[in-house]
N, C-alpha and C. Protein backbone atom coordinates (compact mmCIF):
# COMPACT_ATOMS: atom_id res chain seq x y z
N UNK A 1 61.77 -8.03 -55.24
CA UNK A 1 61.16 -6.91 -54.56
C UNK A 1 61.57 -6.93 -53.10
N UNK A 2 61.90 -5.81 -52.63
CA UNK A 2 62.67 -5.54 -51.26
C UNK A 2 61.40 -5.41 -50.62
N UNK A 3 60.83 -5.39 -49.27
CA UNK A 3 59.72 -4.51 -48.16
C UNK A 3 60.75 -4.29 -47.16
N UNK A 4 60.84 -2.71 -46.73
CA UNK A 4 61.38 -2.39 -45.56
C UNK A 4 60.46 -1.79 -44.71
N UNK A 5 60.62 -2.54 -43.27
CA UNK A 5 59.89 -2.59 -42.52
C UNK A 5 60.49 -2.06 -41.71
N UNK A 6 60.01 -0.91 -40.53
CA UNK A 6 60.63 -0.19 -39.44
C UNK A 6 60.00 -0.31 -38.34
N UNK A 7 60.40 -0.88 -37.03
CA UNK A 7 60.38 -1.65 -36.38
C UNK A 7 60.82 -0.28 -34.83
N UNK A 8 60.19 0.42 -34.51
CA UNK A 8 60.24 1.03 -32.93
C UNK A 8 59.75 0.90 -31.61
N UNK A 9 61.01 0.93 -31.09
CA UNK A 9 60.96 0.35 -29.83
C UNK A 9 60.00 1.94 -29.01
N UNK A 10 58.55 1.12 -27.91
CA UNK A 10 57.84 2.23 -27.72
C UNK A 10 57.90 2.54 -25.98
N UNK A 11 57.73 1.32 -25.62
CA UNK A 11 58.43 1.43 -24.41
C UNK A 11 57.83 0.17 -23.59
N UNK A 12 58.99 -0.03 -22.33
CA UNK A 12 59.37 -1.49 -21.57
C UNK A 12 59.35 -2.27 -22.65
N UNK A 13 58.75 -2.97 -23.21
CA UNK A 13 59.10 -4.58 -24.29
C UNK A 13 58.09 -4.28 -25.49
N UNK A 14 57.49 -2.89 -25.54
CA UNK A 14 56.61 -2.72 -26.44
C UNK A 14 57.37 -2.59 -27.90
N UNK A 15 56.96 -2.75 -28.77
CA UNK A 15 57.67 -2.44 -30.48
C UNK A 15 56.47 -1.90 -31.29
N UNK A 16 56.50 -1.03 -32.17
CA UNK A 16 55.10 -0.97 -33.07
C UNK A 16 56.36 -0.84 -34.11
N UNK A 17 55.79 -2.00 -35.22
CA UNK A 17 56.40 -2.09 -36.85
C UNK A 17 55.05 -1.45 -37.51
N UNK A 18 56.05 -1.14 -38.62
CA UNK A 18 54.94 -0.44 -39.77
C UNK A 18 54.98 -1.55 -40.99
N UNK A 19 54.59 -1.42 -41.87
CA UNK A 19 54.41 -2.21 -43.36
C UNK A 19 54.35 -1.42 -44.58
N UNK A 20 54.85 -2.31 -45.37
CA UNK A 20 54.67 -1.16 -47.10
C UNK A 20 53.49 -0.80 -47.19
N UNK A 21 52.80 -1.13 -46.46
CA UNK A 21 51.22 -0.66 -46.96
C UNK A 21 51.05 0.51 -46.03
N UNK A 22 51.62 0.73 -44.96
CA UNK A 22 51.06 2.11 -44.26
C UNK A 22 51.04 1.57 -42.99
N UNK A 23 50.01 0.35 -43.22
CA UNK A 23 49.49 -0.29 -41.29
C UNK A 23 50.96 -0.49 -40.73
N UNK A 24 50.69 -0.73 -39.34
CA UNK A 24 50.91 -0.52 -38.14
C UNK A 24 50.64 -1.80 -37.47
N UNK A 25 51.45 -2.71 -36.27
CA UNK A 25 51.16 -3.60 -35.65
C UNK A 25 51.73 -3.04 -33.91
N UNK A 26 50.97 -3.53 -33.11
CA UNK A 26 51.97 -3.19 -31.81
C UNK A 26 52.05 -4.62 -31.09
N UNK A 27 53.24 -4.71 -30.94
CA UNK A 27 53.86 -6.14 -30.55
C UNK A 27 54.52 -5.51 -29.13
N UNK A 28 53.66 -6.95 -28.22
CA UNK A 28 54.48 -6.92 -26.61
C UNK A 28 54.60 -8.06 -26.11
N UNK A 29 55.00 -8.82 -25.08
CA UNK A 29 55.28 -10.58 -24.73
C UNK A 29 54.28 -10.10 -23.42
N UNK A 30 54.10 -11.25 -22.35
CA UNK A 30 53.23 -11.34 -21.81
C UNK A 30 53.58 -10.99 -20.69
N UNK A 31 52.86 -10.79 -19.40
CA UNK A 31 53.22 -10.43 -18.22
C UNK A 31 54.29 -11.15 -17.69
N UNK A 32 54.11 -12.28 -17.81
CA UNK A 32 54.97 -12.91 -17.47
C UNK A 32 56.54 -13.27 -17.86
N UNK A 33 56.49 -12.64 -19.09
CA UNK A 33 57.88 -12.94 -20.01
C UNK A 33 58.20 -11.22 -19.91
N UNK A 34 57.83 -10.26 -18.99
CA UNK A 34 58.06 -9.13 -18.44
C UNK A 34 57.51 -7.81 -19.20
N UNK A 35 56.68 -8.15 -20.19
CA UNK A 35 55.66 -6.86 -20.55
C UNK A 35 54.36 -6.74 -20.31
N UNK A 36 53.77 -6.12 -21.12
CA UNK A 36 52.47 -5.80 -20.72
C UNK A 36 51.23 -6.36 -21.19
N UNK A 37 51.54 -7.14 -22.07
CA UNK A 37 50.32 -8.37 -23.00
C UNK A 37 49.32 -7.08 -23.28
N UNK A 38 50.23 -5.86 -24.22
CA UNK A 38 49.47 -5.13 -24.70
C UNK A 38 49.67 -5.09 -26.58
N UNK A 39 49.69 -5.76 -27.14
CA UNK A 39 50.21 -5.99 -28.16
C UNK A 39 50.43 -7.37 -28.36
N UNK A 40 50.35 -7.63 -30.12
CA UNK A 40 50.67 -9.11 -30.31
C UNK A 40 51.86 -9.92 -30.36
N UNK A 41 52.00 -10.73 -29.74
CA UNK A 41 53.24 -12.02 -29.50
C UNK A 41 53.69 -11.45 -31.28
N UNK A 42 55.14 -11.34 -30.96
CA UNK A 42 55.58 -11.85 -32.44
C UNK A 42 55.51 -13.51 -33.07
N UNK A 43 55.83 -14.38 -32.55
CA UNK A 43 56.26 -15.73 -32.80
C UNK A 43 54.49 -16.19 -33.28
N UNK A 44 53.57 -15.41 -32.48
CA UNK A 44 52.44 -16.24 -32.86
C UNK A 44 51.73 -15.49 -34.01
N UNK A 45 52.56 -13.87 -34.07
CA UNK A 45 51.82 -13.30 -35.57
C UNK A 45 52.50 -13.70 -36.66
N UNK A 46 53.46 -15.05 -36.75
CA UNK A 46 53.51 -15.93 -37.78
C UNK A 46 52.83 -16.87 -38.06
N UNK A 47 51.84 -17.15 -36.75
CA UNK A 47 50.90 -18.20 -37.22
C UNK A 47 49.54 -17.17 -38.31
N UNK A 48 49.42 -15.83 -37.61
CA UNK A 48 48.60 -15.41 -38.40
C UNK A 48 48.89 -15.06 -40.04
N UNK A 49 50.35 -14.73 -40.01
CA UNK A 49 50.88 -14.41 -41.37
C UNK A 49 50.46 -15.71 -41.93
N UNK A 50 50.90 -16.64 -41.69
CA UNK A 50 50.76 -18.25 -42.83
C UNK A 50 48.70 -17.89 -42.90
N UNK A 51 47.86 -17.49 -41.79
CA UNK A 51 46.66 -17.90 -42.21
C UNK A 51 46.06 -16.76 -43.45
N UNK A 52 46.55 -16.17 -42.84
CA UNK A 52 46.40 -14.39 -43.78
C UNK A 52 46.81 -14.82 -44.98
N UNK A 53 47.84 -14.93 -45.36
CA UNK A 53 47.88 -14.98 -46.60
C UNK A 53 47.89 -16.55 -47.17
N UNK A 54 47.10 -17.59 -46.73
CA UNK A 54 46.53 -18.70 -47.08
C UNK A 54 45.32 -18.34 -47.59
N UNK A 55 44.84 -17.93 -46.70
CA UNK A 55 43.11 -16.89 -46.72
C UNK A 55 42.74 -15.99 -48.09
N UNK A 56 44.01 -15.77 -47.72
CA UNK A 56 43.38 -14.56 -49.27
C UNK A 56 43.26 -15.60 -50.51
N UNK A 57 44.74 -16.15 -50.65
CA UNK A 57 44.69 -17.41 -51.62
C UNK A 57 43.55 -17.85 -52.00
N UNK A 58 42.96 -18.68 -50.91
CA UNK A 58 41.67 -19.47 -51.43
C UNK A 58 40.41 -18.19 -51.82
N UNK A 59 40.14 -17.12 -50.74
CA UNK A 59 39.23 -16.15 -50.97
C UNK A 59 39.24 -15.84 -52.60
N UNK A 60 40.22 -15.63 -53.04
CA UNK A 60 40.71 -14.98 -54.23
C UNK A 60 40.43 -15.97 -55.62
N UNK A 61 40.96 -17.53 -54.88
CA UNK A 61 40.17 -18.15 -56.07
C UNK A 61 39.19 -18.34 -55.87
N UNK A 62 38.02 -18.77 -54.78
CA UNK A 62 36.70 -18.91 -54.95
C UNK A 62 36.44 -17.60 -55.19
N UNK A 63 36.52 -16.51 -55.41
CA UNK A 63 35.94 -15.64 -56.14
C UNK A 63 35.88 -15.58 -58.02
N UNK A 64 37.16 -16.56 -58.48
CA UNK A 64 37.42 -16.26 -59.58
C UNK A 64 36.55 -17.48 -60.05
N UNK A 65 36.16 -18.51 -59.42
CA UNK A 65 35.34 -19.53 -59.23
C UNK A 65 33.89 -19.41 -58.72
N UNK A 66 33.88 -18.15 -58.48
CA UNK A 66 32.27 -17.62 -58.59
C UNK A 66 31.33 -18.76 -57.56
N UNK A 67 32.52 -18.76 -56.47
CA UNK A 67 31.87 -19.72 -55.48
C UNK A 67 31.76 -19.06 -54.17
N UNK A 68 30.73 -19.34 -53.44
CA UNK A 68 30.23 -18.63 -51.94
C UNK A 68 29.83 -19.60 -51.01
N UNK A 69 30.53 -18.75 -50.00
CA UNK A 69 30.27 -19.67 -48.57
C UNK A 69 30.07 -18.87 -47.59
N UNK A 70 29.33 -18.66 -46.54
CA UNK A 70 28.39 -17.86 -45.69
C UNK A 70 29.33 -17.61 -44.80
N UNK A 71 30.85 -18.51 -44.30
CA UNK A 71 31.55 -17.74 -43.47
C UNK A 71 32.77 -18.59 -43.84
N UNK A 72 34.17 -18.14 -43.19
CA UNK A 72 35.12 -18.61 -43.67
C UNK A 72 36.34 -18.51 -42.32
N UNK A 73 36.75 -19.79 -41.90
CA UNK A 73 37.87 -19.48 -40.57
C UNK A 73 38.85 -20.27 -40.91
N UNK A 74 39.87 -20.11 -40.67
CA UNK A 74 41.35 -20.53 -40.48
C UNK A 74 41.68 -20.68 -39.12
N UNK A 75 41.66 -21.79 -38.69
CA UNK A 75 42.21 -22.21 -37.31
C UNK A 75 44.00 -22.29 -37.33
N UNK A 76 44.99 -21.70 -36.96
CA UNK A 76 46.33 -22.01 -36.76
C UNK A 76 46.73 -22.57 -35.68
N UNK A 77 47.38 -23.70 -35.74
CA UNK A 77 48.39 -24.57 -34.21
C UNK A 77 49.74 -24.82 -34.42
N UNK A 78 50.46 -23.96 -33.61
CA UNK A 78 51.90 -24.09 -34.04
C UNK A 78 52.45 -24.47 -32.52
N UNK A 79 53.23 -25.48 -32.72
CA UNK A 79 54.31 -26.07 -31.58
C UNK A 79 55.70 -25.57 -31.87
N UNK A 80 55.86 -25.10 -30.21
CA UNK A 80 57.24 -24.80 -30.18
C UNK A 80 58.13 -25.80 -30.07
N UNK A 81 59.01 -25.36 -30.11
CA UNK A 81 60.05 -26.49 -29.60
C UNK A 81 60.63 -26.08 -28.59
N UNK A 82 61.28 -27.35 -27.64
CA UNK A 82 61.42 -26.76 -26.24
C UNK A 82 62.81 -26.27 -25.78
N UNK A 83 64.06 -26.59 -26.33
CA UNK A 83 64.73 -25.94 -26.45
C UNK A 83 65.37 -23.63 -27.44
N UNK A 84 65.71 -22.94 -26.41
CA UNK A 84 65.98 -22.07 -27.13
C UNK A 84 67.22 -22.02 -28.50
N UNK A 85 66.87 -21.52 -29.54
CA UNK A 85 65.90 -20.53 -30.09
C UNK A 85 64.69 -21.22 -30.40
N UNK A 86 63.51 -20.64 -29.70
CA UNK A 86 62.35 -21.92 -29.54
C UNK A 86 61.96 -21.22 -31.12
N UNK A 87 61.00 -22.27 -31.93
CA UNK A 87 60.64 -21.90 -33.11
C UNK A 87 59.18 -22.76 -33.38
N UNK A 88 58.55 -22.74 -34.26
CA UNK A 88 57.34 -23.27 -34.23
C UNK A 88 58.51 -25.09 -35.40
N UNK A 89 58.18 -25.99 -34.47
CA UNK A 89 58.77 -26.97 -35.41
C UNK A 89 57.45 -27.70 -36.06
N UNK A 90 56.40 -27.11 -35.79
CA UNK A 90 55.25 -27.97 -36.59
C UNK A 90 53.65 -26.84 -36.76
N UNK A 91 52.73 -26.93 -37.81
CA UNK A 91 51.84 -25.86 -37.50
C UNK A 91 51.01 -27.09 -38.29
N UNK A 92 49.79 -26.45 -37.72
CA UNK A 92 48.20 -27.40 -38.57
C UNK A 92 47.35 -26.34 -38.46
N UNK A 93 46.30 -26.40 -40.25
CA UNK A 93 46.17 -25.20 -40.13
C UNK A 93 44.86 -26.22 -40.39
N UNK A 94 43.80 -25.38 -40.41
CA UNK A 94 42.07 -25.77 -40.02
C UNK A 94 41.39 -25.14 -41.02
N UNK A 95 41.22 -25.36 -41.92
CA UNK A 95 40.08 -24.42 -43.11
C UNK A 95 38.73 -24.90 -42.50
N UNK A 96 37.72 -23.83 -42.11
CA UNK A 96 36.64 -24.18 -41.68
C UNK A 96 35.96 -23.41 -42.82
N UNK A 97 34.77 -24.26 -43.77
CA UNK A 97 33.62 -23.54 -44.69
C UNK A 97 32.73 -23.51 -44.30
N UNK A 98 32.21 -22.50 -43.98
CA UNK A 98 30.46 -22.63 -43.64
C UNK A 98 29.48 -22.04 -44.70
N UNK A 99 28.54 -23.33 -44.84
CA UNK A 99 27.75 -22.82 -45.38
C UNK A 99 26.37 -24.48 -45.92
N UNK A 100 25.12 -23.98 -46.77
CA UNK A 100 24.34 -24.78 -46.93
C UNK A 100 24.91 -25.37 -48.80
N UNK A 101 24.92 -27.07 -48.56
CA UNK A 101 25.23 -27.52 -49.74
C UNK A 101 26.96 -27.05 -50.37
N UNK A 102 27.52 -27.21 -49.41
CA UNK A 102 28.98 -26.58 -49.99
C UNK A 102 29.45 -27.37 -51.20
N UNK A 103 30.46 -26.56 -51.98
CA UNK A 103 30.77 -27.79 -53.61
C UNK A 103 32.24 -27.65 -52.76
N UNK A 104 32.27 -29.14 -52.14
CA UNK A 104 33.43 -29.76 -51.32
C UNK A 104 34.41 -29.47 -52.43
N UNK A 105 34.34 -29.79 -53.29
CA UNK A 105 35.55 -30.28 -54.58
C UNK A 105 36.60 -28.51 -55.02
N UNK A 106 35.43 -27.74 -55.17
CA UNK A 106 35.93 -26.78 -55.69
C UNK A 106 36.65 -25.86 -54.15
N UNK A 107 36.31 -25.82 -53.25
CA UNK A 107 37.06 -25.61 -51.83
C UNK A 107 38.05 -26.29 -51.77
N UNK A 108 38.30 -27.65 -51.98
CA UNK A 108 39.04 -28.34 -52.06
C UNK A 108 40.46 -27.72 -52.56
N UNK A 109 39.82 -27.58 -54.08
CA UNK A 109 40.96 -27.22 -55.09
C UNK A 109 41.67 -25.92 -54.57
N UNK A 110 40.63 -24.82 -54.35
CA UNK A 110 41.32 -23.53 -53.84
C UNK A 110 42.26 -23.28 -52.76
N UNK A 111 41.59 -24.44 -51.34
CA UNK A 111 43.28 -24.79 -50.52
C UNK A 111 44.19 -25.13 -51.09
N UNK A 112 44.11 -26.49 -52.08
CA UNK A 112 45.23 -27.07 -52.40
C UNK A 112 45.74 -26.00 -53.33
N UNK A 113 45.74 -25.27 -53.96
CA UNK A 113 45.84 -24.25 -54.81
C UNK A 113 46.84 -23.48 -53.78
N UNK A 114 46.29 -22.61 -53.03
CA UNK A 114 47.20 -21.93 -51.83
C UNK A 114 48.23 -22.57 -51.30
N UNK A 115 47.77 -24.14 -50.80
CA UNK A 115 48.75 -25.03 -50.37
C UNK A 115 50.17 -25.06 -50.98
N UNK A 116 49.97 -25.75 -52.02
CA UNK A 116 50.66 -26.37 -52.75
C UNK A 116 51.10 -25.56 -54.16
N UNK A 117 50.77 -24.24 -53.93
CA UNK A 117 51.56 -23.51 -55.18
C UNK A 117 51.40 -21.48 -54.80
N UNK A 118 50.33 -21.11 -54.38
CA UNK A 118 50.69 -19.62 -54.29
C UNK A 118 50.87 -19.02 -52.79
N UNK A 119 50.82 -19.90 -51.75
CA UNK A 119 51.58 -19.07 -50.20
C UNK A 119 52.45 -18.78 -50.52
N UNK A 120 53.42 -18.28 -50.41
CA UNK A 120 54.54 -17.67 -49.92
C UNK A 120 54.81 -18.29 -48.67
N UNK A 121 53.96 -17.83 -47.63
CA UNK A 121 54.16 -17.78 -46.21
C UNK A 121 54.25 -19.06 -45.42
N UNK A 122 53.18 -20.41 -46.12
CA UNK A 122 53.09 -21.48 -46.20
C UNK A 122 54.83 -22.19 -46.56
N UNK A 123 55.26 -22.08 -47.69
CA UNK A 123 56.51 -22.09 -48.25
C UNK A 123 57.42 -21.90 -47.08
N UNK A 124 57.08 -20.53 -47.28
CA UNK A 124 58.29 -20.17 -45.65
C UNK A 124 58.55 -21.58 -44.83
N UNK A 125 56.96 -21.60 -44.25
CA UNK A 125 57.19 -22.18 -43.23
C UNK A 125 57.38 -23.77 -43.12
N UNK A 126 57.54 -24.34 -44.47
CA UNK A 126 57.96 -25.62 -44.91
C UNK A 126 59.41 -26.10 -44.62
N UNK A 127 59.63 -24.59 -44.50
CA UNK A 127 61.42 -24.56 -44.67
C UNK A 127 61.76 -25.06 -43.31
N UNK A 128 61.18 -24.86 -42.19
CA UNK A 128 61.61 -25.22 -40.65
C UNK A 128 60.80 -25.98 -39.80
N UNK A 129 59.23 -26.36 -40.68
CA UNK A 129 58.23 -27.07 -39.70
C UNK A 129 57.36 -27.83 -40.43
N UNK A 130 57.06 -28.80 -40.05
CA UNK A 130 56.16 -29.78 -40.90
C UNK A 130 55.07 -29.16 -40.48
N UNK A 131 53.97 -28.72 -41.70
CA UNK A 131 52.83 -28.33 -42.10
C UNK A 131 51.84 -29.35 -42.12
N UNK A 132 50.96 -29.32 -41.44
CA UNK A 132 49.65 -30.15 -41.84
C UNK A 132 48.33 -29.26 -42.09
N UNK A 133 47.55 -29.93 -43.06
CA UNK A 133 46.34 -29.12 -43.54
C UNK A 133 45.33 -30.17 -43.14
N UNK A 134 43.91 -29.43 -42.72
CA UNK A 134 42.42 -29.53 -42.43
C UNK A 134 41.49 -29.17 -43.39
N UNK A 135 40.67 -29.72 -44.02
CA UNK A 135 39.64 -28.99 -44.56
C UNK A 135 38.51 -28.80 -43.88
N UNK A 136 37.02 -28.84 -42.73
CA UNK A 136 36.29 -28.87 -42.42
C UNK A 136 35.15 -28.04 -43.17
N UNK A 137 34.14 -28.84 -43.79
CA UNK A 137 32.52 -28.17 -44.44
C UNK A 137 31.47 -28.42 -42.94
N UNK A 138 31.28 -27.19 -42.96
CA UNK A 138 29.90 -27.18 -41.48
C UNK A 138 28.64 -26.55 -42.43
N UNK A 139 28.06 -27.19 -42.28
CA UNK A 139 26.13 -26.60 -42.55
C UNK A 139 26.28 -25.63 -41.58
N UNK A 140 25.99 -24.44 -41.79
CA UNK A 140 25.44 -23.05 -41.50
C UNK A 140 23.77 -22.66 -41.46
């Protein structure tokens, strides 16, 4: 399956891409790297892509697992590297569960599940950066 994505330039360092789905992103670099920090960093809306679709992963099986948790965060940390073409050479990602009496085991399984067999994006990013995973259970 192809996704073509169209990608316009809006003005000074601004870009808004579209997606097969319809949405819309507007991407700009920071004042300092000479735009307007009106729009999101590209390099760091790959940290959100790996959490996004980690997220759904697990969401998707604790639903099919008829399991609930009162809130749900993905922390992303990606290091650049300091030479250009800078790239993220390492990311750690943070599963935070909240909630009362969590079933550790079955959370468990649904990261490792995402982890280790349905990201995509995770995958990707195996290919260029060592991945580390977090689980954290907080009482809510």
């Amino acid at each position: 399956m192809n996704h073509i994505i169209t990608t316009v330039w809006k003005k000074n360092l601004q870009f808004e891409s579209n997606n097969p789905s319809g949405h819309t992103v507007l991407m700009d670099t920071s004042v300092e790297n000479g735009g307007q920090n009106s729009g999101l960093a590209p390099k760091a809306m790959m940290l959100s892509s790996l959490a996004g679709c980690s997220g759904l992963d697990v969401i998707s099986v604790l639903n099919k697992m008829k399991v609930q948790v009162d809130d749900f965060k993905i922390i992303t940390t990606g290091e650049l590297t300091d030479e250009h073409p800078k790239y993220y050479h390492s990311a750690h990602v943070v599963y935070q569960f909240f909630g009362k009496n969590l079933p550790q085991d079955k959370l468990k399984k649904a990261v490792d599940l995402s982890v280790e067999k349905y990201c995509g994006v995770m995958e990707m990013f195996r290919r260029f950066a060592e991945v580390t995973i977090e689980i954290q259970y907080l009482d809510s």
